[in-house]
N, C-alpha and C. Protein backbone atom coordinates (compact mmCIF):
# COMPACT_ATOMS: atom_id res chain seq x y z
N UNK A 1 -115.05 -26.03 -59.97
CA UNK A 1 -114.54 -27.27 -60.51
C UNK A 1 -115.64 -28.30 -60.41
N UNK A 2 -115.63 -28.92 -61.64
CA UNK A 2 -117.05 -30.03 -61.26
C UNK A 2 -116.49 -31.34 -60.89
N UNK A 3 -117.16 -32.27 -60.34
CA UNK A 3 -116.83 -33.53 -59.94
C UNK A 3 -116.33 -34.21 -61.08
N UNK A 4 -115.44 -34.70 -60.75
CA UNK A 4 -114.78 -35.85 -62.13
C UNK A 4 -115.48 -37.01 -62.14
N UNK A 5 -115.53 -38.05 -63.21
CA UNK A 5 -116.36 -38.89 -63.22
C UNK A 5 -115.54 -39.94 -63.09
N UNK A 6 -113.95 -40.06 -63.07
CA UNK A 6 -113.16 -41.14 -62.87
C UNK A 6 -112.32 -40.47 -61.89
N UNK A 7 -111.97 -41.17 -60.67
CA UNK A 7 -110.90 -40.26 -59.50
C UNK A 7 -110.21 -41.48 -58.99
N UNK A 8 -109.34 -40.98 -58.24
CA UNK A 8 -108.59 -41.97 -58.14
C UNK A 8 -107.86 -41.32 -56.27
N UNK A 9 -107.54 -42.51 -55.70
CA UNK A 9 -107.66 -41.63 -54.40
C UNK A 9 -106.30 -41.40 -54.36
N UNK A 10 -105.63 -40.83 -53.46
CA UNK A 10 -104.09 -39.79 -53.32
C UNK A 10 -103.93 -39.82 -51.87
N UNK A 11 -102.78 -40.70 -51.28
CA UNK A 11 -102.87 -40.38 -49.54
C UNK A 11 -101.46 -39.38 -49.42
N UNK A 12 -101.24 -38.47 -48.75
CA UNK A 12 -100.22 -37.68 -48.20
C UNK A 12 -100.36 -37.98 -46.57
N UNK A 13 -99.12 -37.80 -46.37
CA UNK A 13 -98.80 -37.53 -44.73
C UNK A 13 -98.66 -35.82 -44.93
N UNK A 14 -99.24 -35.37 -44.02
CA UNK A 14 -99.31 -33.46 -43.76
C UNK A 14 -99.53 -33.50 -42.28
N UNK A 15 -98.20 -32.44 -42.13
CA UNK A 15 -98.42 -31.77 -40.76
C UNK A 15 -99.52 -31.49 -39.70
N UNK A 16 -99.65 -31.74 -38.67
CA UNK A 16 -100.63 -31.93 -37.91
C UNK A 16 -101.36 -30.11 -37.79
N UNK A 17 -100.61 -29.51 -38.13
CA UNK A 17 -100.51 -27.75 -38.21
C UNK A 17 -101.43 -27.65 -39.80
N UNK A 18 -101.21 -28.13 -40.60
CA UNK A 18 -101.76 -27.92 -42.34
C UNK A 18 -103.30 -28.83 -42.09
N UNK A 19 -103.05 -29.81 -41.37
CA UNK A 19 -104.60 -30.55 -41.27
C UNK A 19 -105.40 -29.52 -40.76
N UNK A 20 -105.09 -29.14 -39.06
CA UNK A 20 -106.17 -28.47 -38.81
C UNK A 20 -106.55 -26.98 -39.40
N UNK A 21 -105.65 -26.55 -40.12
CA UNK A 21 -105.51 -25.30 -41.23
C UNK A 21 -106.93 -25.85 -42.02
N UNK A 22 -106.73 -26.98 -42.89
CA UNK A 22 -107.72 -27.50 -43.74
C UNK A 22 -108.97 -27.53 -42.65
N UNK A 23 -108.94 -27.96 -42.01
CA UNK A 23 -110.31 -28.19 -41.17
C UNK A 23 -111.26 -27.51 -40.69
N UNK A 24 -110.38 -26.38 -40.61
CA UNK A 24 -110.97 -24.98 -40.09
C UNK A 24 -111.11 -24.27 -41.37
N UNK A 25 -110.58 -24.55 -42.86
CA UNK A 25 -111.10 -23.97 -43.79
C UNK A 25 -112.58 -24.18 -44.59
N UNK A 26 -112.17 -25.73 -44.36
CA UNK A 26 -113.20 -26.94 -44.66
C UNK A 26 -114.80 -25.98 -43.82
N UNK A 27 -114.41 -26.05 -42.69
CA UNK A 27 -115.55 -25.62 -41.80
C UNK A 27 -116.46 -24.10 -42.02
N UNK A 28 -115.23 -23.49 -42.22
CA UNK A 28 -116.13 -22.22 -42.57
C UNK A 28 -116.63 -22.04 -44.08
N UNK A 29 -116.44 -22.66 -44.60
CA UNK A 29 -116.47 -22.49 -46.30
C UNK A 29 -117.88 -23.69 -46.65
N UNK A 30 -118.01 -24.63 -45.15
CA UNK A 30 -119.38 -25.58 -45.47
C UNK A 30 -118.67 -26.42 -46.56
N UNK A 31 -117.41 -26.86 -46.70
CA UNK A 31 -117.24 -27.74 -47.82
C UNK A 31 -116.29 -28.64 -47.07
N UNK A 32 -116.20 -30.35 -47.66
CA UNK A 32 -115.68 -30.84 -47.02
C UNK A 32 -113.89 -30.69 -47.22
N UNK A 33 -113.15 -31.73 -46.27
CA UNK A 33 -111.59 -31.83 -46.54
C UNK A 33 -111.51 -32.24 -47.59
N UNK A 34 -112.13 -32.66 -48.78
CA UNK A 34 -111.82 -33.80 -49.68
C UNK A 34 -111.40 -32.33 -51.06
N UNK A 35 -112.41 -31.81 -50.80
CA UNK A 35 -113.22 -30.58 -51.76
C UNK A 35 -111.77 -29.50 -51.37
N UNK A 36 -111.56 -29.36 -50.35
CA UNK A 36 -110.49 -27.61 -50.11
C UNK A 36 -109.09 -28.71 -50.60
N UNK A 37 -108.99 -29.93 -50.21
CA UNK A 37 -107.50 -30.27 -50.84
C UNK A 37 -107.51 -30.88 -52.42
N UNK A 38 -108.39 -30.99 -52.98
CA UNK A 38 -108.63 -31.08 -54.61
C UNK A 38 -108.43 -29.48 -54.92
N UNK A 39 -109.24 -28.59 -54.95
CA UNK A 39 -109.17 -27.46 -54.64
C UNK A 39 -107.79 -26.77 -54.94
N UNK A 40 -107.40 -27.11 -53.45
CA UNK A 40 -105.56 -26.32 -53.42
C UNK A 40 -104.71 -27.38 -54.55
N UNK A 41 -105.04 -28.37 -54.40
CA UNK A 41 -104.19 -29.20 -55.45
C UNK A 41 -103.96 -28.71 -56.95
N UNK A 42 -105.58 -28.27 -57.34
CA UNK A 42 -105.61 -28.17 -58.95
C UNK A 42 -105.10 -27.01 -58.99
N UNK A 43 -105.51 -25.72 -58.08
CA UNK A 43 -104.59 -24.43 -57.88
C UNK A 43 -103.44 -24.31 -58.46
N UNK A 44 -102.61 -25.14 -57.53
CA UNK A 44 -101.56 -25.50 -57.49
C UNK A 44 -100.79 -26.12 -58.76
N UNK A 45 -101.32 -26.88 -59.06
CA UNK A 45 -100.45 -27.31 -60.42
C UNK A 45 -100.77 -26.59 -61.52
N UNK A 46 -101.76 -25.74 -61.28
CA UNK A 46 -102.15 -24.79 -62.94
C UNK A 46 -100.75 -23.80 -62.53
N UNK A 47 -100.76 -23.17 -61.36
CA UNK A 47 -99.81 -22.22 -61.35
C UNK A 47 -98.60 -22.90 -61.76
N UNK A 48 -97.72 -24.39 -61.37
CA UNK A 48 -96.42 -25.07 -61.42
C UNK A 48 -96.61 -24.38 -63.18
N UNK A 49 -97.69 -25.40 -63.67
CA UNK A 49 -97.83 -25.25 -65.32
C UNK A 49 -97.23 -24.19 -65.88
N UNK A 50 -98.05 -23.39 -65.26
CA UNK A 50 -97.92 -21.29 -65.58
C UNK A 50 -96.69 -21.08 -65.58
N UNK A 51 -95.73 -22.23 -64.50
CA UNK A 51 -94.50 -21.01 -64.02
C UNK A 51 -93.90 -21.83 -65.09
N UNK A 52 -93.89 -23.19 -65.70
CA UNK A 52 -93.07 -23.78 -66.39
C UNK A 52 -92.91 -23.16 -67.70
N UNK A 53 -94.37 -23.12 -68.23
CA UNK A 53 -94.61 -22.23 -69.18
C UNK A 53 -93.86 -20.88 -70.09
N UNK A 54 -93.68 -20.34 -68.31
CA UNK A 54 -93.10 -18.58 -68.46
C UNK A 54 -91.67 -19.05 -68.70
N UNK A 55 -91.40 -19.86 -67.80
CA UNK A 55 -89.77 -20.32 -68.02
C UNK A 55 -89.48 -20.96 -69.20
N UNK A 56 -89.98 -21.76 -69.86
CA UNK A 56 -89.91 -21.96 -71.40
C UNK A 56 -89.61 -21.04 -71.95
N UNK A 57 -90.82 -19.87 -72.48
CA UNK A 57 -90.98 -18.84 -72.93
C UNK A 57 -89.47 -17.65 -72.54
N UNK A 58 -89.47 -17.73 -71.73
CA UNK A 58 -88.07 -16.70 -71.31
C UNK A 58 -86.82 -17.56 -71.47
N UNK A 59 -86.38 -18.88 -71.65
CA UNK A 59 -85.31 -19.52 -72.30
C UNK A 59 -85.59 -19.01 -73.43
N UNK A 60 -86.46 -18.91 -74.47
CA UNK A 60 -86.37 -18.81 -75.64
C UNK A 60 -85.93 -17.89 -76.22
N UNK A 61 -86.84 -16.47 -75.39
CA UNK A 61 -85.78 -15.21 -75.32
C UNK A 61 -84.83 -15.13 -75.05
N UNK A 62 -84.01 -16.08 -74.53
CA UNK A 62 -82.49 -15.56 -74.02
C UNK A 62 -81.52 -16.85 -75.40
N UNK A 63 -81.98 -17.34 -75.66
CA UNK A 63 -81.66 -18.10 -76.68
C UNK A 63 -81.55 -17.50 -78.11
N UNK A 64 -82.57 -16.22 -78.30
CA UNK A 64 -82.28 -15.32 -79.57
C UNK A 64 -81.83 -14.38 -79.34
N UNK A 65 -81.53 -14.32 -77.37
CA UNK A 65 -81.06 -13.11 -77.57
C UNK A 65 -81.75 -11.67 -76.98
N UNK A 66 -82.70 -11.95 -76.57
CA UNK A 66 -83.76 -10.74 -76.01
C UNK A 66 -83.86 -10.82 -74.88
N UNK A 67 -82.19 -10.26 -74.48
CA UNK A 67 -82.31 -10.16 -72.96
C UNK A 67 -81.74 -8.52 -72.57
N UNK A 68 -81.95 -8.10 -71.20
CA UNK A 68 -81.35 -6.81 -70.74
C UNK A 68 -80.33 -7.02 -69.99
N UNK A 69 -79.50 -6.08 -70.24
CA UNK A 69 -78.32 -6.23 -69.65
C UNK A 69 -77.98 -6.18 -68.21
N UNK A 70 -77.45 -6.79 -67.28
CA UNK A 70 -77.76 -6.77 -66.19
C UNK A 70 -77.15 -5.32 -65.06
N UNK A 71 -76.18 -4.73 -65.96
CA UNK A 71 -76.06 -3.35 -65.58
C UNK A 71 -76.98 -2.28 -65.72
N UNK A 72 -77.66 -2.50 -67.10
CA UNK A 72 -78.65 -1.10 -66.79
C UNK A 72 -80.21 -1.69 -66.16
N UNK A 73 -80.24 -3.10 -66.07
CA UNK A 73 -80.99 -3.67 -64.35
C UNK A 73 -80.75 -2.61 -63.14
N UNK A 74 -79.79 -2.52 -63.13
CA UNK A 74 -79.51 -2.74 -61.54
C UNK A 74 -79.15 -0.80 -61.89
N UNK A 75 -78.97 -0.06 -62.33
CA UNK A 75 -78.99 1.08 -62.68
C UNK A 75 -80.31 2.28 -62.88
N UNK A 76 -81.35 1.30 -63.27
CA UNK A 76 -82.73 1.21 -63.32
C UNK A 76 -83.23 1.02 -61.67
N UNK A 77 -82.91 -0.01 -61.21
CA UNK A 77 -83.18 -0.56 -59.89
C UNK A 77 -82.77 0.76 -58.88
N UNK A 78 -81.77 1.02 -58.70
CA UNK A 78 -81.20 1.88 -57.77
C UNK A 78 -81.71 3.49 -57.89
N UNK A 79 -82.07 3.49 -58.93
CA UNK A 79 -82.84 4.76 -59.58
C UNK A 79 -84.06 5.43 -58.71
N UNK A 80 -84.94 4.25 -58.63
CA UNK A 80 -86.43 3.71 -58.20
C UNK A 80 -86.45 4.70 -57.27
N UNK A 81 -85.46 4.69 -56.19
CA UNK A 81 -85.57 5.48 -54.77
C UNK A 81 -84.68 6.55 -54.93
N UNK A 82 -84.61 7.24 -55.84
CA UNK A 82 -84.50 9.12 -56.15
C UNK A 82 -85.36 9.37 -56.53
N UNK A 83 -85.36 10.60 -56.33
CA UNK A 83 -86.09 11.82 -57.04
C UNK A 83 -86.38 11.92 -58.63
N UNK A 84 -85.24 11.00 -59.32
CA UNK A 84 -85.59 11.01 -61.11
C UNK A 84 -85.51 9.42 -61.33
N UNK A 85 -86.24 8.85 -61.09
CA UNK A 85 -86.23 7.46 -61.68
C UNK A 85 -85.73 7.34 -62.71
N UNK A 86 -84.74 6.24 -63.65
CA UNK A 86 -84.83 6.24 -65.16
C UNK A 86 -85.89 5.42 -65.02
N UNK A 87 -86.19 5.42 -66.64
CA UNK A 87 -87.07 4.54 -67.42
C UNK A 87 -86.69 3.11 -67.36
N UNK A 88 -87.71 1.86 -67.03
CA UNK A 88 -86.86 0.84 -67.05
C UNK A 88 -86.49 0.40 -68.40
N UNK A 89 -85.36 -0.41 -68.36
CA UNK A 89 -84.81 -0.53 -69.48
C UNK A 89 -85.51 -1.79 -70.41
N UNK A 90 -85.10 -1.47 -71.99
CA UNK A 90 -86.09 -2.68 -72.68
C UNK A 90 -85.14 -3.18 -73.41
């Protein structure tokens, strides 16, 4: 990630347990606290993005209709641990 050229500062209160987590990450990695919690931050919201994303995307399917039925789920599921698995269902 490169340095931004406009930032803006962000204070949190965090557990006295998550600080020294950071500190000791900070330390071995040679980078400061500022750097591992930008870091976990941007992580972090690409994945929120990702998950919002998928969840969009899978309302939409269930909105036309392109869903599995939740019996041959769980028929599929229970399968897993015999000897003949079915196929999962589509």
């Amino acid at each position: 990630m490169s340095a931004p050229t406009n930032t803006r500062s962000v204070t949190a209160h965090v557990p006295v347990d998550l600080a020294d987590r950071i500190d000791e990450i900070a330390t071995r990695l040679e980078r400061s606290k500022n750097w591992i919690v930008r870091q976990a931050l941007a992580d972090w919201l690409d994945q929120e993005e990702e998950r919002n994303r998928l969840t969009r995307e899978a309302l939409v399917d269930v909105d036309v209709g392109h869903v599995i039925d939740h019996q041959a789920i769980s028929e599929w599921a229970e399968s897993l641990s015999t000897d003949s698995p079915l196929p999962a269902p589509r």
